[in-house]
PDB file of N, CA and C in Angstrom:
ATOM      1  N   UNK A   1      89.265 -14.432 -22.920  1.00  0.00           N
ATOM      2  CA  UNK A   1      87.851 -14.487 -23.222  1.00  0.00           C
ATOM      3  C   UNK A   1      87.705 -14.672 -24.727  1.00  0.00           C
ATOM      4  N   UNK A   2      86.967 -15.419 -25.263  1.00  0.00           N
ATOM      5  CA  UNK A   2      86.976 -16.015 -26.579  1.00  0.00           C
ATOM      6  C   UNK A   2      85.565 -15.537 -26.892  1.00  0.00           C
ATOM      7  N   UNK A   3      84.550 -14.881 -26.116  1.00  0.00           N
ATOM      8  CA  UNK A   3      83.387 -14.261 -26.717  1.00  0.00           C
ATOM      9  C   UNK A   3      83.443 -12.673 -26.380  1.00  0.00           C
ATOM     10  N   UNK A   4      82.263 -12.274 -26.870  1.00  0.00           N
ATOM     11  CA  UNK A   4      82.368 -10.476 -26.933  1.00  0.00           C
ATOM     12  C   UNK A   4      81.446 -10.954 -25.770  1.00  0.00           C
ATOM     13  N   UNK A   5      80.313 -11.921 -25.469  1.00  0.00           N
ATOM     14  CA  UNK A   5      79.357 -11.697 -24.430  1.00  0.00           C
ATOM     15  C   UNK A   5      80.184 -12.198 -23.187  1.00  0.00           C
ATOM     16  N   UNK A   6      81.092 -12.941 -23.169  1.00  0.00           N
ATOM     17  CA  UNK A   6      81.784 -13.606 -21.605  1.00  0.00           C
ATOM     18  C   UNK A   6      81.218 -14.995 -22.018  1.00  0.00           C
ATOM     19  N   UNK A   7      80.574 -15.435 -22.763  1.00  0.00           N
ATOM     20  CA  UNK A   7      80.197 -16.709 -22.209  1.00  0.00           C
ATOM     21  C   UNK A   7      78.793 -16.729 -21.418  1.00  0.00           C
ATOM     22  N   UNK A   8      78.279 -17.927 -20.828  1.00  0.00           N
ATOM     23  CA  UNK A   8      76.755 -18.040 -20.038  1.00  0.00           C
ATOM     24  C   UNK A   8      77.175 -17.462 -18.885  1.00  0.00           C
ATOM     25  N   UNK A   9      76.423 -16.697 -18.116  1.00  0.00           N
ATOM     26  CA  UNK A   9      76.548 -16.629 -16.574  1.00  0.00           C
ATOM     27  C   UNK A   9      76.099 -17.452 -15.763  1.00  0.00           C
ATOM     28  N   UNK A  10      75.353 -18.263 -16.306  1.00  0.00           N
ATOM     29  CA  UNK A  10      74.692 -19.637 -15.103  1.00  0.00           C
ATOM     30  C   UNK A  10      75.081 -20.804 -16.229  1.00  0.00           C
ATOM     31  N   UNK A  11      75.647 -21.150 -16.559  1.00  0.00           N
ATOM     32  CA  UNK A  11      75.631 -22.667 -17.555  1.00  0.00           C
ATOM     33  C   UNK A  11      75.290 -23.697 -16.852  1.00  0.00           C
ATOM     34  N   UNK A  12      74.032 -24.563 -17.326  1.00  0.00           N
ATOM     35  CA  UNK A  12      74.108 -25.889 -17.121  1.00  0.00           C
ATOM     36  C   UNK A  12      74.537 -26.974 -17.529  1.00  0.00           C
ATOM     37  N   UNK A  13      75.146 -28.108 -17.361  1.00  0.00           N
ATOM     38  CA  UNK A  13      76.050 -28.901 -18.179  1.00  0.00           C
ATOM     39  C   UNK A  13      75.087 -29.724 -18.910  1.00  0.00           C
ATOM     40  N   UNK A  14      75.029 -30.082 -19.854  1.00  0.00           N
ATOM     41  CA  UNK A  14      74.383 -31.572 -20.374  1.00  0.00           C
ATOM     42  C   UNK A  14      73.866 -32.573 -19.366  1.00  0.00           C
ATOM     43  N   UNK A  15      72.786 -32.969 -18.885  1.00  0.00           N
ATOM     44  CA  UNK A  15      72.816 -34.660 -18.702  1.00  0.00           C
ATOM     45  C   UNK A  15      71.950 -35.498 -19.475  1.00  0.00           C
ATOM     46  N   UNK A  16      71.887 -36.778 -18.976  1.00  0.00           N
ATOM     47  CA  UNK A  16      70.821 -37.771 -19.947  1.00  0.00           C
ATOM     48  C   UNK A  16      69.635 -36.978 -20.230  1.00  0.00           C
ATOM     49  N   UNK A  17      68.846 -36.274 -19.719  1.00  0.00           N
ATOM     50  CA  UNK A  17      67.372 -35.443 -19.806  1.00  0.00           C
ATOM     51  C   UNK A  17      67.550 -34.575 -20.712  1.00  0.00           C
ATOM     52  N   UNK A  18      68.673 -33.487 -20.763  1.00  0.00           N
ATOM     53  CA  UNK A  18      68.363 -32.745 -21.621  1.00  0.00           C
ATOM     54  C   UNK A  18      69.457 -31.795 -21.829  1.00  0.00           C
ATOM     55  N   UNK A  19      69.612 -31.245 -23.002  1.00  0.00           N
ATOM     56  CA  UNK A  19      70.845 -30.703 -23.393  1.00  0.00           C
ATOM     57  C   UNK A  19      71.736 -29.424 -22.627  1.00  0.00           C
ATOM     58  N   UNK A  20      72.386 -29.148 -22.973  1.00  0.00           N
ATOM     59  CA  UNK A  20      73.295 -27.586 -22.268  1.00  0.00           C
ATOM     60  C   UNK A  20      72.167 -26.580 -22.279  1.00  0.00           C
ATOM     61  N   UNK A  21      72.111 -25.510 -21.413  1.00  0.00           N
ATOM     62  CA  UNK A  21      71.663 -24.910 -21.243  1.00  0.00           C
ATOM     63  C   UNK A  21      72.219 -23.234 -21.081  1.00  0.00           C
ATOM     64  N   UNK A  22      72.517 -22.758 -21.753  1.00  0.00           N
ATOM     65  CA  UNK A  22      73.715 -21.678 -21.649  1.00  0.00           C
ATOM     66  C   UNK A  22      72.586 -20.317 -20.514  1.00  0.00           C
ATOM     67  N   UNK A  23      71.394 -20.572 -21.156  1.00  0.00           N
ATOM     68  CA  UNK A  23      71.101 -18.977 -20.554  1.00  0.00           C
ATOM     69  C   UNK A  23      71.373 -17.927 -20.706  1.00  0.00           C
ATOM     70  N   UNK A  24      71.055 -16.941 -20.025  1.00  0.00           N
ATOM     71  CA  UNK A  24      71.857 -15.182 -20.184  1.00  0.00           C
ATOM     72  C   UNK A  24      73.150 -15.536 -20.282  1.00  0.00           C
ATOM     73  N   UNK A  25      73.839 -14.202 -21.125  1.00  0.00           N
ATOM     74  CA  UNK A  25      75.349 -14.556 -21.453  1.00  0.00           C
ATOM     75  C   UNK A  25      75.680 -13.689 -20.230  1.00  0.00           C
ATOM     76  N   UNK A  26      76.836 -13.379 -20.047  1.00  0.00           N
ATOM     77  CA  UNK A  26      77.669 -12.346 -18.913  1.00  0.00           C
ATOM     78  C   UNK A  26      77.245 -11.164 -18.864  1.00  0.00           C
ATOM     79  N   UNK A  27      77.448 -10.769 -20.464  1.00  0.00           N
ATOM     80  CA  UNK A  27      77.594  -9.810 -20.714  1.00  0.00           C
ATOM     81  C   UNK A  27      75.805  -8.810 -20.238  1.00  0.00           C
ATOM     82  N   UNK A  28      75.031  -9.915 -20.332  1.00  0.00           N
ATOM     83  CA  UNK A  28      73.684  -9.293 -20.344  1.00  0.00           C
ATOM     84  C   UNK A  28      73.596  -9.424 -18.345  1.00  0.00           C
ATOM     85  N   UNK A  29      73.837 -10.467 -17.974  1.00  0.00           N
ATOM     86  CA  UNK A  29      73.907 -10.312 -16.152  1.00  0.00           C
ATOM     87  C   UNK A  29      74.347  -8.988 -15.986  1.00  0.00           C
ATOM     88  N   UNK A  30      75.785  -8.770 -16.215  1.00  0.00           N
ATOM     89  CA  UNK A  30      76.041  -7.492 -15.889  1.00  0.00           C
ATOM     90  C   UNK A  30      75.576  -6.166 -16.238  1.00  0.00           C
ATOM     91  N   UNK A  31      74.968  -6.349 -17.727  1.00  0.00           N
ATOM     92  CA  UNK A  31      74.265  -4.852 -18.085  1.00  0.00           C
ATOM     93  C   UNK A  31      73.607  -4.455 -16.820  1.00  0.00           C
ATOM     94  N   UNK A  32      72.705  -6.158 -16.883  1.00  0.00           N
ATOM     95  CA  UNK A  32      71.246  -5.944 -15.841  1.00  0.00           C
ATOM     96  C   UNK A  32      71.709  -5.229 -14.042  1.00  0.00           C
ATOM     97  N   UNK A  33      72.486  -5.786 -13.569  1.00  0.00           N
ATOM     98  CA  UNK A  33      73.515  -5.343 -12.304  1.00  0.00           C
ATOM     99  C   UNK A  33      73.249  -4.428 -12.631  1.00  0.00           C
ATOM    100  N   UNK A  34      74.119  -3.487 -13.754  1.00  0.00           N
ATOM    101  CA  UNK A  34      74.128  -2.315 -13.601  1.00  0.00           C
ATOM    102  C   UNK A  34      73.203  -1.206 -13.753  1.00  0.00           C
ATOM    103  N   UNK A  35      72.409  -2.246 -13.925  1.00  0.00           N
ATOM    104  CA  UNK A  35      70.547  -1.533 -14.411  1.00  0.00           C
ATOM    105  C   UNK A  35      70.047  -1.715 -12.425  1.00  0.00           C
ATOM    106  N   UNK A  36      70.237  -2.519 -12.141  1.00  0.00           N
ATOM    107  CA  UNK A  36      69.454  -2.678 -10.905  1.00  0.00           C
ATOM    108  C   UNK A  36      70.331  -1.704  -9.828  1.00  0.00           C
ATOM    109  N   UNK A  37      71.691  -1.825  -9.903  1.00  0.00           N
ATOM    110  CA  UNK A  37      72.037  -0.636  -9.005  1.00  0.00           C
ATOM    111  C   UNK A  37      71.668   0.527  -9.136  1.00  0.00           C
ATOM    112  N   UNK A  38      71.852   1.837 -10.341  1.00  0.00           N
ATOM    113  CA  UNK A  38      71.496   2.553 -10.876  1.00  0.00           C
ATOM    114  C   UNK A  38      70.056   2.652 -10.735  1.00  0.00           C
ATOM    115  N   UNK A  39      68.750   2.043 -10.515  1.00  0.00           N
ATOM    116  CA  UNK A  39      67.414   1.845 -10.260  1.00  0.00           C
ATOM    117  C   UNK A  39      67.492   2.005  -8.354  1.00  0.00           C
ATOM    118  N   UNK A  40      68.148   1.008  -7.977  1.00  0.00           N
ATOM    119  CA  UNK A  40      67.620   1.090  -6.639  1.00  0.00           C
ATOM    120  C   UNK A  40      68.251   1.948  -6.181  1.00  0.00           C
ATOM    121  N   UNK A  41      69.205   3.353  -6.456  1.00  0.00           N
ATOM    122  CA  UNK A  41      70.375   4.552  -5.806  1.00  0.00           C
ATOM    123  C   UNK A  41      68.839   5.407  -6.549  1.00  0.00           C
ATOM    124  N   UNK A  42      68.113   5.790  -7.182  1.00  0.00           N
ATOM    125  CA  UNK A  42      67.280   7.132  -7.703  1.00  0.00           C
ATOM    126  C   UNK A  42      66.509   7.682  -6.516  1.00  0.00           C
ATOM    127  N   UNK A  43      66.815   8.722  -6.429  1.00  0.00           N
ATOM    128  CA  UNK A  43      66.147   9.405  -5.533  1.00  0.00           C
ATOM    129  C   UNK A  43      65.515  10.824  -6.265  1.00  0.00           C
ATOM    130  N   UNK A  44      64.806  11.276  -5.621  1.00  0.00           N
ATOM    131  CA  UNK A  44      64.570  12.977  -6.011  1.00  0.00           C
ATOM    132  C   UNK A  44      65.704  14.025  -6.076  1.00  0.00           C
ATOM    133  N   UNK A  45      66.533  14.159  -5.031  1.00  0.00           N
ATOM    134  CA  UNK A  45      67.561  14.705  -5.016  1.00  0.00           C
ATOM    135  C   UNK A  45      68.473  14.746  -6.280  1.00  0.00           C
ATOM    136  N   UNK A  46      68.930  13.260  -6.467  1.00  0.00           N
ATOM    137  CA  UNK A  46      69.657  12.818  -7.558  1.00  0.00           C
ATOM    138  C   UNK A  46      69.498  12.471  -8.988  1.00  0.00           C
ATOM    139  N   UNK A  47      67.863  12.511  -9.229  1.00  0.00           N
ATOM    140  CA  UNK A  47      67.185  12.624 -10.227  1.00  0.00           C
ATOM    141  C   UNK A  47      66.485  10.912 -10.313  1.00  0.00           C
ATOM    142  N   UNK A  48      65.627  10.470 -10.994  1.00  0.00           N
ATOM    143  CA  UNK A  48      64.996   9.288 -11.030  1.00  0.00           C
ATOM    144  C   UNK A  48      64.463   9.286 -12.584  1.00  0.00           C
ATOM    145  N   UNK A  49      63.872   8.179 -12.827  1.00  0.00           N
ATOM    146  CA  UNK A  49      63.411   7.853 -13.943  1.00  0.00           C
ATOM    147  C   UNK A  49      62.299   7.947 -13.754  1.00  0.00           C
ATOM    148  N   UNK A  50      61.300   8.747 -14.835  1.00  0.00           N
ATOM    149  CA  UNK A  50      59.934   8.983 -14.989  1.00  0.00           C
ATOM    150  C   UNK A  50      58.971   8.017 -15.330  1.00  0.00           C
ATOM    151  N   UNK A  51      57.588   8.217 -14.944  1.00  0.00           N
ATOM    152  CA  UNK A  51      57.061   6.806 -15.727  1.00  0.00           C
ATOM    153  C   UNK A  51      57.159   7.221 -16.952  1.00  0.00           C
ATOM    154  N   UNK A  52      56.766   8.708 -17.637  1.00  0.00           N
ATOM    155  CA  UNK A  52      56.860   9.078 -18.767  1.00  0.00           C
ATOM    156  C   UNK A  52      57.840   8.783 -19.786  1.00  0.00           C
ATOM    157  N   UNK A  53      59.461   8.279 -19.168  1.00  0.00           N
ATOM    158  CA  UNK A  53      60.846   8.598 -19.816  1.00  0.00           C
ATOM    159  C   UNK A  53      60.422   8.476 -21.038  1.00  0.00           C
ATOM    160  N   UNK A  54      61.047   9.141 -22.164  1.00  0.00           N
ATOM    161  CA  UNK A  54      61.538   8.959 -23.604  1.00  0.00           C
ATOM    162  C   UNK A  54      61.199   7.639 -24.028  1.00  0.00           C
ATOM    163  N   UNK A  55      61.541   7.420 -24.788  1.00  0.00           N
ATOM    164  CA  UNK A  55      61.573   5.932 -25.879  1.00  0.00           C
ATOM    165  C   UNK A  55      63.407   6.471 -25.812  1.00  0.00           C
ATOM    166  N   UNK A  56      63.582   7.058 -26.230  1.00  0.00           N
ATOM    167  CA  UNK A  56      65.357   7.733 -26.570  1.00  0.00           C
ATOM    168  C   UNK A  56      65.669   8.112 -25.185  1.00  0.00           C
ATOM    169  N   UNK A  57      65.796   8.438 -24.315  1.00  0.00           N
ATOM    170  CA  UNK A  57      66.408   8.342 -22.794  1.00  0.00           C
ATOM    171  C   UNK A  57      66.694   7.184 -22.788  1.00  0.00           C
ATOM    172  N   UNK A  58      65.308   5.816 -22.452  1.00  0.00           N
ATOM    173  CA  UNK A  58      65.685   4.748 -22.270  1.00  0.00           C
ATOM    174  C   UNK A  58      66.797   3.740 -22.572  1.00  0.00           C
ATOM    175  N   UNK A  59      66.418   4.181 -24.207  1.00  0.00           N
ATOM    176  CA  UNK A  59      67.444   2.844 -25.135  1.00  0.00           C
ATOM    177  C   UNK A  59      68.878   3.709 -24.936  1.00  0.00           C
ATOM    178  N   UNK A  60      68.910   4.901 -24.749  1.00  0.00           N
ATOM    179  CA  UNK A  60      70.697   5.499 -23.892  1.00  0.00           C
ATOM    180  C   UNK A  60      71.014   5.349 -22.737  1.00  0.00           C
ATOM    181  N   UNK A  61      70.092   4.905 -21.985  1.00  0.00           N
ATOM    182  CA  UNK A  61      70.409   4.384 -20.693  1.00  0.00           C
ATOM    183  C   UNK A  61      70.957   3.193 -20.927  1.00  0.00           C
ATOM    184  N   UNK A  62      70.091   2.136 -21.554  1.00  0.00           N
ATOM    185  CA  UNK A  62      70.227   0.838 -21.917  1.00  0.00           C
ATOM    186  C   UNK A  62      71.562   0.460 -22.278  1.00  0.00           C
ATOM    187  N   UNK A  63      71.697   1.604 -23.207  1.00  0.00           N
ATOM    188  CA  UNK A  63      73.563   1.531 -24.007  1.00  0.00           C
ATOM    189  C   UNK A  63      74.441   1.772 -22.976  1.00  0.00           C
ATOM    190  N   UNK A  64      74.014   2.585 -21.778  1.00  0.00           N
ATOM    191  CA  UNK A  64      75.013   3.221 -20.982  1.00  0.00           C
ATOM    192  C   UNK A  64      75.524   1.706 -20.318  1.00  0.00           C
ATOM    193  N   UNK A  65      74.198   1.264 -19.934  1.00  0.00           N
ATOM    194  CA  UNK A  65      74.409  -0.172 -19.089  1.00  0.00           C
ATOM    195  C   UNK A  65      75.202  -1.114 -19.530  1.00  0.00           C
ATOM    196  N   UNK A  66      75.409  -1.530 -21.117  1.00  0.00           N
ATOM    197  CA  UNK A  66      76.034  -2.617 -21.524  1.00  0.00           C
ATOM    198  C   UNK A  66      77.723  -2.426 -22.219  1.00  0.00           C
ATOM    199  N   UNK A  67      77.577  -0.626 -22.233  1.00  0.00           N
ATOM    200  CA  UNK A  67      79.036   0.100 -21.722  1.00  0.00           C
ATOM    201  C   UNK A  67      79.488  -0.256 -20.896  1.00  0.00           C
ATOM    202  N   UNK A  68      78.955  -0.842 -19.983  1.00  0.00           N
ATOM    203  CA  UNK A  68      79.254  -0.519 -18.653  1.00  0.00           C
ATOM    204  C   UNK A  68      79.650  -2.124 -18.350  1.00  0.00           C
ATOM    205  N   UNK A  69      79.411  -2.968 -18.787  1.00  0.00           N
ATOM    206  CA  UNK A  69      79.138  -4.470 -18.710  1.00  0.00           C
ATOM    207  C   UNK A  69      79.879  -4.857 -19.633  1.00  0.00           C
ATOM    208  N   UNK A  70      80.669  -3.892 -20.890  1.00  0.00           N
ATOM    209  CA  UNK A  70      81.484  -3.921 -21.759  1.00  0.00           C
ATOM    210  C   UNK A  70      83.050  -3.878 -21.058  1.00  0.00           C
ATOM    211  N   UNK A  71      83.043  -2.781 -20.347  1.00  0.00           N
ATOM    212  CA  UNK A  71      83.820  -2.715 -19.434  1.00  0.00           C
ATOM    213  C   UNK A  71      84.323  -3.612 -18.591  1.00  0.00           C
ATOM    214  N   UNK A  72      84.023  -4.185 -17.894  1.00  0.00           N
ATOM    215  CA  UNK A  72      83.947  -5.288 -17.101  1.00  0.00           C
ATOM    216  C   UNK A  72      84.060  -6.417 -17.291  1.00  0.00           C
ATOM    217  N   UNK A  73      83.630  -6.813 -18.984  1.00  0.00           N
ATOM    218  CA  UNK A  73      84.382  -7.709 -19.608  1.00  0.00           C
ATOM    219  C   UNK A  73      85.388  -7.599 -19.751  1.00  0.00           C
ATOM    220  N   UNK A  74      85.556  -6.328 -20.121  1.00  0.00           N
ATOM    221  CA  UNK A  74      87.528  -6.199 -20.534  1.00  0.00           C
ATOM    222  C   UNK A  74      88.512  -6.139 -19.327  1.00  0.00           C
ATOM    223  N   UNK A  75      87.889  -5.657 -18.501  1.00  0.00           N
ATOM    224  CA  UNK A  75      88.749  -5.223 -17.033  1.00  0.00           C
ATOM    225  C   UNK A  75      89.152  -6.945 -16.780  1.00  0.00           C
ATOM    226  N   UNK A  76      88.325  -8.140 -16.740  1.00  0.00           N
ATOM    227  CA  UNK A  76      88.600  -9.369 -16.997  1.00  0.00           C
ATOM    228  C   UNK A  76      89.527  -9.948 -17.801  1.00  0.00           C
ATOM    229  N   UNK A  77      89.555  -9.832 -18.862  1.00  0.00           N
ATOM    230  CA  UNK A  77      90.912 -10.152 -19.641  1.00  0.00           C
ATOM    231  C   UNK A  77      90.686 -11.082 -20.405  1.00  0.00           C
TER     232      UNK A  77
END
């Protein structure tokens, strides 16, 4: 892997119309994955996210996610 992000997760190639299109990098698909699993498992039992949450909960969640998507880059190689 030659980037810290993975590269595009959807790349479009060049044609006559219009240039490359890289899009979200990897690295941000997977944060998000791991944002959407973690979202759709919250229950009461297990605790959930408030409408209230923090400003500071959030953006440590946020970090937790792209830890997490950090990971997964590397587990890749």
């Amino acid at each position: 892997m030659t980037d810290k992000t993975g590269g595009a997760a959807f790349p479009v190639p060049a044609t006559e119309l219009h240039g490359t299109d890289t899009g979200m990098s990897l690295r941000d698909y997977l944060a998000a994955k791991a944002m959407q699993g973690d979202l759709a498992s919250q229950s009461v039992s297990l605790g959930h996210f408030a409408n209230d949450a923090s400003e500071e909960s959030l953006v440590n969640r946020a970090n937790f996610y792209y830890r997490m998507a950090d990971a997964m880059l590397k587990a890749r190689g």
